[in-house]
C-alpha atoms as a PDB file:
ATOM      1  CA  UNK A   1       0.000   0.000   0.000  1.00  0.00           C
ATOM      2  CA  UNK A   2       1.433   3.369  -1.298  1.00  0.00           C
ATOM      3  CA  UNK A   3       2.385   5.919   1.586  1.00  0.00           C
ATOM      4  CA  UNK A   4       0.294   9.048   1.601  1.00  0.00           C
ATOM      5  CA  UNK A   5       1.869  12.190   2.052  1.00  0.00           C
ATOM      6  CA  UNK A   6       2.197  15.916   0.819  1.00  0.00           C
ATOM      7  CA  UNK A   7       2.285  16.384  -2.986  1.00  0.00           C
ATOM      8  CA  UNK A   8       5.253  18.903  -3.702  1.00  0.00           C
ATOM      9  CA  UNK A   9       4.839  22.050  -5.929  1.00  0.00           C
ATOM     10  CA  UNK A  10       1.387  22.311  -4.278  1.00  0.00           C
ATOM     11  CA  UNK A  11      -0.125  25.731  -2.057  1.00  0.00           C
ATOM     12  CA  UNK A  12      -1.335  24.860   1.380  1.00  0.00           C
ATOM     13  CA  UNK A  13      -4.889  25.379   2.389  1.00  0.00           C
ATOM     14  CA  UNK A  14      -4.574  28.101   4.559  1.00  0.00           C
ATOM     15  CA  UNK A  15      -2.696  30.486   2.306  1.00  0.00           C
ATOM     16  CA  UNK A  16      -5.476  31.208  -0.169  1.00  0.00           C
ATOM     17  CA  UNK A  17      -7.964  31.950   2.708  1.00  0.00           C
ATOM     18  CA  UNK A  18      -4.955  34.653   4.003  1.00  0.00           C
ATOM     19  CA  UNK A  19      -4.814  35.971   0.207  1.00  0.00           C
ATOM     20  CA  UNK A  20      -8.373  36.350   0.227  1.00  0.00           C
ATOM     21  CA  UNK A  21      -8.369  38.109   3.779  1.00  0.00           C
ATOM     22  CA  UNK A  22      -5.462  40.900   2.754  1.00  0.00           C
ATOM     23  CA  UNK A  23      -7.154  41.271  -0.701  1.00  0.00           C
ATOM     24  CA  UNK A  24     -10.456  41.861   1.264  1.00  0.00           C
ATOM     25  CA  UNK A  25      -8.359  43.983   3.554  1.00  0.00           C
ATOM     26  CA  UNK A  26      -6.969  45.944   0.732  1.00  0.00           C
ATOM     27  CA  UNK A  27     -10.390  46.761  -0.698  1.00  0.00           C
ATOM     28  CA  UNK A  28     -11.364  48.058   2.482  1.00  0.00           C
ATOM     29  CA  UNK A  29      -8.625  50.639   3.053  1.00  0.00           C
ATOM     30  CA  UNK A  30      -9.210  52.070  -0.631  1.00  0.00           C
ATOM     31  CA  UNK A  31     -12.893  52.412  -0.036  1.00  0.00           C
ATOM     32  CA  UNK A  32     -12.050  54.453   3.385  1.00  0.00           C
ATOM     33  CA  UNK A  33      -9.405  56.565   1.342  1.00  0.00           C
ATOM     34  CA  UNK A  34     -12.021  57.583  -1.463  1.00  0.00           C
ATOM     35  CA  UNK A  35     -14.735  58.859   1.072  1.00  0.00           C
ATOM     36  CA  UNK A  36     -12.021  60.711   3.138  1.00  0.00           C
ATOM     37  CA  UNK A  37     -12.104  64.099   2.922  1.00  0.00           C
ATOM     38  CA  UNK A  38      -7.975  65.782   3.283  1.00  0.00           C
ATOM     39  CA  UNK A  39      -7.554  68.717   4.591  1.00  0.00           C
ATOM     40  CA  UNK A  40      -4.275  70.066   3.123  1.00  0.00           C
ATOM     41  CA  UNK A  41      -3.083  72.757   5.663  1.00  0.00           C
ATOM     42  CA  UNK A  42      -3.124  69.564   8.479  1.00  0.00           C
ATOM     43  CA  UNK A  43      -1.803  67.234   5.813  1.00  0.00           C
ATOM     44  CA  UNK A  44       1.102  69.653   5.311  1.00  0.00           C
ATOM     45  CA  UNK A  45       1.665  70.656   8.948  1.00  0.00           C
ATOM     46  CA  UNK A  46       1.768  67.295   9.990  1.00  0.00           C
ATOM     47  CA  UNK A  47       4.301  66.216   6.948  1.00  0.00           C
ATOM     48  CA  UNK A  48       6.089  68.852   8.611  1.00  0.00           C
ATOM     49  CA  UNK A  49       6.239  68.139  11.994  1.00  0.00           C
ATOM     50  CA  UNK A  50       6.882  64.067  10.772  1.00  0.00           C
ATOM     51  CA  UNK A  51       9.863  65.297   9.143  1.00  0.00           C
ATOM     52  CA  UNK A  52      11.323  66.925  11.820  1.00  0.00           C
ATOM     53  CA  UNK A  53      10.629  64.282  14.077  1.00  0.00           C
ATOM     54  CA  UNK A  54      12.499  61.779  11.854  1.00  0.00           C
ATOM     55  CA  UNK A  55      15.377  64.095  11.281  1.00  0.00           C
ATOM     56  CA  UNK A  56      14.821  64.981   7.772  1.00  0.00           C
ATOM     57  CA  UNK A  57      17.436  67.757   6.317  1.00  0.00           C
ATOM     58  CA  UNK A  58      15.657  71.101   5.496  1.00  0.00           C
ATOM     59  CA  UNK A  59      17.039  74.090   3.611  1.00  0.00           C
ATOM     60  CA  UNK A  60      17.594  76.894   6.046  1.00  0.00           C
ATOM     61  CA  UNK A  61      17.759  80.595   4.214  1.00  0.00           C
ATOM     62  CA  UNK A  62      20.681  82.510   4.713  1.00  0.00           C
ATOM     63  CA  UNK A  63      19.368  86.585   5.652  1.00  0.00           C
ATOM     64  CA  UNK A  64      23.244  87.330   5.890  1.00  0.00           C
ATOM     65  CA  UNK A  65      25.963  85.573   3.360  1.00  0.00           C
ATOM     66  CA  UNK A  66      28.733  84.693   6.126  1.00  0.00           C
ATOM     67  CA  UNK A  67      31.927  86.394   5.718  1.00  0.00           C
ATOM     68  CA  UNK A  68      35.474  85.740   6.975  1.00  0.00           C
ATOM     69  CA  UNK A  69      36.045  87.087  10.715  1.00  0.00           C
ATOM     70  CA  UNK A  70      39.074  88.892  12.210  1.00  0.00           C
ATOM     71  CA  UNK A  71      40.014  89.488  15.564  1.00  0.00           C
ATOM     72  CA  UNK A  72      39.926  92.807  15.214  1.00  0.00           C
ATOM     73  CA  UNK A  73      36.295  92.780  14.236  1.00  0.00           C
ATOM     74  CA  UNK A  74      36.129  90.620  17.472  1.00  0.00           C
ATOM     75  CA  UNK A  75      36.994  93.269  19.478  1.00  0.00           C
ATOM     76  CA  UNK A  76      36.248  96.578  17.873  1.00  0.00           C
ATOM     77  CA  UNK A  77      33.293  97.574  15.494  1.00  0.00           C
ATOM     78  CA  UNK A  78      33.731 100.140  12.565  1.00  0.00           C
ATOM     79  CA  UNK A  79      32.754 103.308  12.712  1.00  0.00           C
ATOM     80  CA  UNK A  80      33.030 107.170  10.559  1.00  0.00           C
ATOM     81  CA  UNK A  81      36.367 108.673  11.111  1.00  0.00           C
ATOM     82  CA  UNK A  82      36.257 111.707  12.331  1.00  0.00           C
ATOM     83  CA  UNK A  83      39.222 114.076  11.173  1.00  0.00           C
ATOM     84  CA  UNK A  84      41.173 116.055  13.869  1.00  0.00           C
ATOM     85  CA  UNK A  85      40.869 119.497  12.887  1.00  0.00           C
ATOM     86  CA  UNK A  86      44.892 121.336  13.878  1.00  0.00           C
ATOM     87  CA  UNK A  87      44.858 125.567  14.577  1.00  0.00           C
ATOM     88  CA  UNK A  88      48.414 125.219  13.028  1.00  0.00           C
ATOM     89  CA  UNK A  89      50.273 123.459  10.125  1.00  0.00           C
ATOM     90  CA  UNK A  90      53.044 121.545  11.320  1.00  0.00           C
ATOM     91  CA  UNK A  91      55.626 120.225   9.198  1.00  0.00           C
ATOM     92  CA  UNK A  92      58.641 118.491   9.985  1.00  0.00           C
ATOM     93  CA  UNK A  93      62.186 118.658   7.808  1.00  0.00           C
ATOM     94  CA  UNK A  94      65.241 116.469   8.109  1.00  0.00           C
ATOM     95  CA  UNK A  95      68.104 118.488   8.418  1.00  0.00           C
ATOM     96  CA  UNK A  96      69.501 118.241   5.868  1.00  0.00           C
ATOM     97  CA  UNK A  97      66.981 119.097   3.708  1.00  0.00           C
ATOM     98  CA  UNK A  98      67.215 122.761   6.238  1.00  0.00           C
ATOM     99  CA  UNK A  99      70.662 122.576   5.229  1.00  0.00           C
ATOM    100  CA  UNK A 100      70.487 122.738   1.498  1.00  0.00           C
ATOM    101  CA  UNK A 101      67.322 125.086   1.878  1.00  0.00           C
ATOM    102  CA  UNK A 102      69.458 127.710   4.160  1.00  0.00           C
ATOM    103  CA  UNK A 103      73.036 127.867   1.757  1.00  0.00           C
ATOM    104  CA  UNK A 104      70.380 128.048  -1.406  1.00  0.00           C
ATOM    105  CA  UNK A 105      68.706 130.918   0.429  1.00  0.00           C
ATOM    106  CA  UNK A 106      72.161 132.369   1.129  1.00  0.00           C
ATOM    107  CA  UNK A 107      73.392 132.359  -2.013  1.00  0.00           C
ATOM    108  CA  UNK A 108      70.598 134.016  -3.923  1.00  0.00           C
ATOM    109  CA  UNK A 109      70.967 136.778  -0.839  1.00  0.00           C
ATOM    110  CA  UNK A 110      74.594 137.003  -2.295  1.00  0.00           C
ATOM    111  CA  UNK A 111      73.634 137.086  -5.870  1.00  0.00           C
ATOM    112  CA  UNK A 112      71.160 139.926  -4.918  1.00  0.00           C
ATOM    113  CA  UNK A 113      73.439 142.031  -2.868  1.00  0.00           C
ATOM    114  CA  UNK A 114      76.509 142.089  -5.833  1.00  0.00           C
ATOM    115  CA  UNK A 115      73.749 143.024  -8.286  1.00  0.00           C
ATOM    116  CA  UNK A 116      72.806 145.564  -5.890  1.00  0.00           C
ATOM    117  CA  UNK A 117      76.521 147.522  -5.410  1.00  0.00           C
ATOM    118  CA  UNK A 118      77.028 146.838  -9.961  1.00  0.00           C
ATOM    119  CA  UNK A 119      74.028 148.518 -10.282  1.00  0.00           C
ATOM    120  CA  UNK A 120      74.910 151.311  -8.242  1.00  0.00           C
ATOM    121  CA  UNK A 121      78.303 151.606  -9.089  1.00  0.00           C
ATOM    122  CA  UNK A 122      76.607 152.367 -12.932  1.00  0.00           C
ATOM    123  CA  UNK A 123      74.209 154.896 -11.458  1.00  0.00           C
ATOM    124  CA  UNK A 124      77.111 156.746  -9.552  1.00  0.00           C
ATOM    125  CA  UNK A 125      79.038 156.827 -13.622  1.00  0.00           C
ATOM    126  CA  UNK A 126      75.983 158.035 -14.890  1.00  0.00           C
ATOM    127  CA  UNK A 127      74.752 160.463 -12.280  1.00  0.00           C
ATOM    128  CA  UNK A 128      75.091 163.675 -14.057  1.00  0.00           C
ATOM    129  CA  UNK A 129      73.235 162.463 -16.989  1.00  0.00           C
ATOM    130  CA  UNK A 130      70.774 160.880 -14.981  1.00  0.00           C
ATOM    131  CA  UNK A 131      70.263 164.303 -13.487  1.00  0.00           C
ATOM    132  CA  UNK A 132      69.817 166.038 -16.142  1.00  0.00           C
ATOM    133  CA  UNK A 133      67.151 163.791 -17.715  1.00  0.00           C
ATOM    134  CA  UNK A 134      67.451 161.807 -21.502  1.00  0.00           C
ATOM    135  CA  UNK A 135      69.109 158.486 -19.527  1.00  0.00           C
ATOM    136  CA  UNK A 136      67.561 156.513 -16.969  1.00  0.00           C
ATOM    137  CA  UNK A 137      69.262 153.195 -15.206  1.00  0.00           C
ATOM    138  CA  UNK A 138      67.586 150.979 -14.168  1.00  0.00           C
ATOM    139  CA  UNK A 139      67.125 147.088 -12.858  1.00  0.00           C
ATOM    140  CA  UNK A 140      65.117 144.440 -13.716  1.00  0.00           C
ATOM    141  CA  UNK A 141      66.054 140.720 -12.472  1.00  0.00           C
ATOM    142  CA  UNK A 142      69.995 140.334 -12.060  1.00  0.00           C
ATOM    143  CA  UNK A 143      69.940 142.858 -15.528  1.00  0.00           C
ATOM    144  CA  UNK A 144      70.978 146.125 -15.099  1.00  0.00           C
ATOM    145  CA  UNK A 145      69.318 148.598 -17.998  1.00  0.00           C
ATOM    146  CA  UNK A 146      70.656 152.126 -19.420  1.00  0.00           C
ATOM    147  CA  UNK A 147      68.004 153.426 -21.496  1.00  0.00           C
ATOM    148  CA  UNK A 148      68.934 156.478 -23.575  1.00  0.00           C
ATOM    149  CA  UNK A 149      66.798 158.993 -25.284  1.00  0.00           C
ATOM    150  CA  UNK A 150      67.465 160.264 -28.725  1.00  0.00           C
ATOM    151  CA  UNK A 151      67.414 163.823 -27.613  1.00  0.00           C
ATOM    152  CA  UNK A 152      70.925 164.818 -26.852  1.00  0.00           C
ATOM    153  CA  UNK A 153      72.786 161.613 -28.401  1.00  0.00           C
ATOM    154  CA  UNK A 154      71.074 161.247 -32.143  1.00  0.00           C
ATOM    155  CA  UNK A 155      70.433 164.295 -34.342  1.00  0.00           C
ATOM    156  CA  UNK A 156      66.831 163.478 -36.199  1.00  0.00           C
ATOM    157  CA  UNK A 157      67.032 160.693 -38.920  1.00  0.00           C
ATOM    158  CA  UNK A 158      71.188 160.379 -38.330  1.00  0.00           C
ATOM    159  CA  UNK A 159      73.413 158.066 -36.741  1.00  0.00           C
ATOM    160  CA  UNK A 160      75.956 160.078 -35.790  1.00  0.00           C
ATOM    161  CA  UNK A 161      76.495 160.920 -31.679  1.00  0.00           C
ATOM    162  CA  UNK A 162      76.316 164.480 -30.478  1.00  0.00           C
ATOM    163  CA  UNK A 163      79.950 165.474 -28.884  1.00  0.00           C
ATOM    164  CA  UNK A 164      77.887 165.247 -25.102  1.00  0.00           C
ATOM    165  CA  UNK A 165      76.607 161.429 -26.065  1.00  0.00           C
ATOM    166  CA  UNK A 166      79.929 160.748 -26.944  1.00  0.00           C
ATOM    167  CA  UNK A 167      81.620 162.079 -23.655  1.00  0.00           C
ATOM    168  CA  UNK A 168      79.031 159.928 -21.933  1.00  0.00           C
ATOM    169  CA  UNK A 169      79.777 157.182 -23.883  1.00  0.00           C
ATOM    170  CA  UNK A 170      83.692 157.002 -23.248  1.00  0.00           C
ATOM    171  CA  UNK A 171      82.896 157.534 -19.826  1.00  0.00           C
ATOM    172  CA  UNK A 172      80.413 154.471 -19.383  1.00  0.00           C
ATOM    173  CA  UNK A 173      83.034 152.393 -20.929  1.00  0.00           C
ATOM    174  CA  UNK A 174      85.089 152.318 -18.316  1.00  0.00           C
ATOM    175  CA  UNK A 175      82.649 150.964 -15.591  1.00  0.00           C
ATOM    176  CA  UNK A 176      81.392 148.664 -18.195  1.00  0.00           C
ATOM    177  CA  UNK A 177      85.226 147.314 -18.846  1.00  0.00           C
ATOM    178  CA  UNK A 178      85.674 147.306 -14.322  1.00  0.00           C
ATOM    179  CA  UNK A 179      82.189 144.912 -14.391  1.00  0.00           C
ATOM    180  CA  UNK A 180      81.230 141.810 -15.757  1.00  0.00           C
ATOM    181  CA  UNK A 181      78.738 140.205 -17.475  1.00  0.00           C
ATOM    182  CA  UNK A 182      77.301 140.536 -21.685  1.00  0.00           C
ATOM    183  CA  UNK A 183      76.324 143.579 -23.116  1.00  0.00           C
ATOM    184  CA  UNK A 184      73.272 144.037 -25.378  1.00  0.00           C
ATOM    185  CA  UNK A 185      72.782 147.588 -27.619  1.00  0.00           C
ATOM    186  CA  UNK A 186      69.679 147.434 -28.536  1.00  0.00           C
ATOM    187  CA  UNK A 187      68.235 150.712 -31.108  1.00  0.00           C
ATOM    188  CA  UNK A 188      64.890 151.478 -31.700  1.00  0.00           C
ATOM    189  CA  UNK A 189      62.826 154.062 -33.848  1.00  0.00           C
ATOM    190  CA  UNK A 190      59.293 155.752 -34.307  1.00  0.00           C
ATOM    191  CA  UNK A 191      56.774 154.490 -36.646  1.00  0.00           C
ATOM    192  CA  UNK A 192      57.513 157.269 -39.011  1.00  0.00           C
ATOM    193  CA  UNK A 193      59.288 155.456 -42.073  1.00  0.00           C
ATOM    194  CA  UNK A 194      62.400 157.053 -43.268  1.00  0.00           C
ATOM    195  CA  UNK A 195      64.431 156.403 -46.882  1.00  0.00           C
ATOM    196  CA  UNK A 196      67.361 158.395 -47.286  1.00  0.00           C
ATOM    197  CA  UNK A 197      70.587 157.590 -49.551  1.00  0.00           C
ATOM    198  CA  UNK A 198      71.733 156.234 -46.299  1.00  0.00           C
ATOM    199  CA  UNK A 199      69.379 154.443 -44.862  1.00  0.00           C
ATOM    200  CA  UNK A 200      66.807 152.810 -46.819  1.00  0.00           C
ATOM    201  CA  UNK A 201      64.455 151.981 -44.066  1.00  0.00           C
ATOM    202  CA  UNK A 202      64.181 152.109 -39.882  1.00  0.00           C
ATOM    203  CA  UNK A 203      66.161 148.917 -39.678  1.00  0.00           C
ATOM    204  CA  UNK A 204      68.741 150.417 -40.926  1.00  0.00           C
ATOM    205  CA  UNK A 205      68.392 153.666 -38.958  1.00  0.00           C
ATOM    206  CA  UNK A 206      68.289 151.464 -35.663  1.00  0.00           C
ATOM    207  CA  UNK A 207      71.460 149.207 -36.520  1.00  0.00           C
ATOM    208  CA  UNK A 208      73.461 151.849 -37.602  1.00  0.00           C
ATOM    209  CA  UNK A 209      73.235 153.645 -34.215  1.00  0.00           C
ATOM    210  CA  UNK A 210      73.462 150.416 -32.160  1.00  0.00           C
ATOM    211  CA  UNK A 211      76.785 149.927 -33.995  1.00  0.00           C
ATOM    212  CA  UNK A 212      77.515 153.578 -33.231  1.00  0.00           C
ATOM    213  CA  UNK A 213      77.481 153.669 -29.859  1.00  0.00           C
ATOM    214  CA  UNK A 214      79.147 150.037 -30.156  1.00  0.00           C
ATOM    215  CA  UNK A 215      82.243 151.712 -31.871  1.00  0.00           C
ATOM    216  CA  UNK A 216      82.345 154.536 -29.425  1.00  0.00           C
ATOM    217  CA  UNK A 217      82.265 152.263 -26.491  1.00  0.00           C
ATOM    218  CA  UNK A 218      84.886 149.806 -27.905  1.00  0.00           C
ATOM    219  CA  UNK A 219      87.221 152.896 -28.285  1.00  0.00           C
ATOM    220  CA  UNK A 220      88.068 151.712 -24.894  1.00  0.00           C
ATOM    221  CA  UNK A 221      90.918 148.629 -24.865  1.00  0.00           C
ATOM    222  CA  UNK A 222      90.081 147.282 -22.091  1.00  0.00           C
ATOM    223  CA  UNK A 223      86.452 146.841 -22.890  1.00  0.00           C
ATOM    224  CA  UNK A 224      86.130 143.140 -24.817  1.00  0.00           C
ATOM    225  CA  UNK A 225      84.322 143.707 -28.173  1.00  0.00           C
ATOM    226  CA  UNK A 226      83.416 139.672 -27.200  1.00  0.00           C
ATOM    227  CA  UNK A 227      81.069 140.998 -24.748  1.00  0.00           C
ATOM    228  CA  UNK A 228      78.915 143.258 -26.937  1.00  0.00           C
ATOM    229  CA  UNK A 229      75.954 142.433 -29.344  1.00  0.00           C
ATOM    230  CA  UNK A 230      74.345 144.961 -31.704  1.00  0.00           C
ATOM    231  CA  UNK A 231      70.343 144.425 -32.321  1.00  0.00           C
ATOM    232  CA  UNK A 232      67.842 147.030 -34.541  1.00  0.00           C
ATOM    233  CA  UNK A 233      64.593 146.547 -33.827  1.00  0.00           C
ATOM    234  CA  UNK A 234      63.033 149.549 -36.143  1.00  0.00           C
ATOM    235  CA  UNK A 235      59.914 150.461 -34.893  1.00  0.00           C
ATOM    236  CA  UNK A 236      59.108 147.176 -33.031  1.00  0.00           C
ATOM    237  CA  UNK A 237      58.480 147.215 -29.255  1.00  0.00           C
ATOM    238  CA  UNK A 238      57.427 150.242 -28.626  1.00  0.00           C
ATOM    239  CA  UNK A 239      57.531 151.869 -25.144  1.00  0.00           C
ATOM    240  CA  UNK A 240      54.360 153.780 -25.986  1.00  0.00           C
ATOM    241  CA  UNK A 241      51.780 154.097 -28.644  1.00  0.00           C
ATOM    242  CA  UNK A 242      52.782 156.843 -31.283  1.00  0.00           C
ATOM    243  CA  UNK A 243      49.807 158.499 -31.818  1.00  0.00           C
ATOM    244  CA  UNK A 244      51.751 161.500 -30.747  1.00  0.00           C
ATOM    245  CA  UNK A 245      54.925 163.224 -31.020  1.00  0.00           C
ATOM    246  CA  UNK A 246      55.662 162.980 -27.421  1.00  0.00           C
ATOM    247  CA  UNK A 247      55.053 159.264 -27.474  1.00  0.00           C
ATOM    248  CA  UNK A 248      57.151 159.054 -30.786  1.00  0.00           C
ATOM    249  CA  UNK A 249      59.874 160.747 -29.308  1.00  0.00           C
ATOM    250  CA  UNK A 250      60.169 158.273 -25.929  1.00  0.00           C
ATOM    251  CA  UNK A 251      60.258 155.587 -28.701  1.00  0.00           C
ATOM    252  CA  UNK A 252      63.866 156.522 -30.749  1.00  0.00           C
ATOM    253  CA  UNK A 253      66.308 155.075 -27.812  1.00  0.00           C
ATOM    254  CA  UNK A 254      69.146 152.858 -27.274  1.00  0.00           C
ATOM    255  CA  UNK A 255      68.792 150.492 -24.877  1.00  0.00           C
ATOM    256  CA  UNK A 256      72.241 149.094 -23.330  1.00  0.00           C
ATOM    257  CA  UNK A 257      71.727 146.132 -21.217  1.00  0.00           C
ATOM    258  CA  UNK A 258      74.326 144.539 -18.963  1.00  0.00           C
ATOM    259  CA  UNK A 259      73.600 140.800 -18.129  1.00  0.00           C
ATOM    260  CA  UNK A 260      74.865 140.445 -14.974  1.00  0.00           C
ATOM    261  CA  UNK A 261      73.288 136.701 -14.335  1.00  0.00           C
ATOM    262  CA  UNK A 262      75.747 134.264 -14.715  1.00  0.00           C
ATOM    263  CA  UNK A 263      78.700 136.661 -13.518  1.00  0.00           C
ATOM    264  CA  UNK A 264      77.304 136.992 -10.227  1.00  0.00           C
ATOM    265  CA  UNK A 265      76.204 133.441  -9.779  1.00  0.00           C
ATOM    266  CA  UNK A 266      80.543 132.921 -10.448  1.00  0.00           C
ATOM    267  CA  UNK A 267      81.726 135.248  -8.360  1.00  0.00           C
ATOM    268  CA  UNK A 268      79.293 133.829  -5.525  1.00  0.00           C
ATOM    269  CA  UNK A 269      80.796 130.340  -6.042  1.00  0.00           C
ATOM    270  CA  UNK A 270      83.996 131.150  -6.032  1.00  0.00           C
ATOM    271  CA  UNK A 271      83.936 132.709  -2.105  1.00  0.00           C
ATOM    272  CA  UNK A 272      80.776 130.797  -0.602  1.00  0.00           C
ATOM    273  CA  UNK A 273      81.796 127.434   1.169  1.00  0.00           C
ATOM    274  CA  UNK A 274      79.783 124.714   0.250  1.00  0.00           C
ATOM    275  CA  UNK A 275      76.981 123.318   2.435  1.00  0.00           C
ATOM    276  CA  UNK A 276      78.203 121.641   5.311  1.00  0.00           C
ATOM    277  CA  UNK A 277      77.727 117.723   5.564  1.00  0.00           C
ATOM    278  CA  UNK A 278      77.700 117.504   9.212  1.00  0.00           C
END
């Protein structure tokens, strides 16, 4: 007699009475779920609070982007400066700078004070013509300037000296040949035009008696013709406007200028010390 037993690849009783109960159970759950009513502000609060509770990450919002601290920050918060308002400049010099600043300030008081006694030294040779008016010295920057009128030196439209211009001359000479420094002769003339067999226009006129009174001073040997320079300058730069016979007459001068610049700053050198290094 065959043994009875339990025929393999088959499903046990029970298990399609449990399949029946879950589908059953299944059913149920969907039909409570379709008559539900949700209420979406509890659903969300309580998704929210169910997060939390399980420790799910959330995305906090950053007000303020962090920034790198200091210690200084730490301790002290910015503020506006305030500037510090001084009744008084002060500044502060090394001294050496005070040095440099003090001999440079020393030698342009030397500079000034040899222009000074050349300048009167010519106004002493020229006194009596000074005096009596038609020449006028005079100083401008380390220059020293002897402007002289036609009247009394220049007969109208000539370039020949009166005997008087030519005394003055000779005598001017020699205080020119005892200082140094360039000379300049400058001539000048009105705005009248002039054409003669001699002179065929005011450039010529005011040329000629530059070289004049060039010639007269140079009778003197010890004066260095190397020092002088002859200039016409016709009836260009005038000293006044001629719209008038007075005005034209201030305009025909020579002009003798005695550049005294560089001299001075030589003879300076020569007996000034340097600046002390100490």
């Amino acid at each position: 007699m065959a043994k009875r037993g339990r025929r393999s690849g088959l499903i046990p009783p029970w298990m399609v009475t449990y399949a029946d109960l879950m589908s059953l159970l299944l059913c149920f759950f969907v039909l409570l779920l379709s008559f539900a009513e949700i209420d979406l502000i509890r659903f969300k609060q309580l998704a929210g609070e169910m997060a939390e509770a399980f420790g799910v990450q959330r995305q906090v919002p950053a007000e303020v982007i962090p920034m790198g601290t200091s210690a200084v920050f730490d301790r002290f918060s910015p503020a506006r400066p305030e500037p510090t308002l001084r009744d008084e400049v002060r500044q502060s010099t090394t001294p050496e700078l005070t040095r440099h600043d003090t001999h440079r300030q020393q030698f342009q008081q030397q500079i000034e004070q040899r222009v000074d006694q050349w300048h009167l030294k010519v106004k002493d040779a020229l006194r009596a013509a000074v005096d009596e008016g038609g020449v006028r010295v005079e100083r401008y920057d380390a220059n020293i300037l002897i402007r002289i009128d036609e009247q009394g030196s220049f007969p109208s439209g000539s370039a020949d000296v009166t005997g008087g211009f030519a005394e003055l001359l000779h005598a001017l000479s020699v205080t020119l040949a005892e200082l140094p420094g360039d000379i300049a002769i400058d001539g000048y003339t009105d705005d009248v035009p002039i054409h003669s067999s001699r002179f065929r226009s005011n450039w010529d006129l005011s040329a000629m008696r530059s070289a004049t009174v060039a010639n007269i001073l140079l009778d003197n040997d010890e004066l260095e013709s190397g020092r002088l320079t002859v200039i016409g300058h016709a009836d260009n730069r005038p000293l006044a406007p001629n719209d008038s016979e007075a005005a034209r007459a201030s305009n025909r001068r020579v002009e003798i200028t005695l550049q005294l610049g560089e001299a001075a700053e030589r003879e300076v050198l020569a007996v000034m010390p340097p600046p002390s290094e100490g």
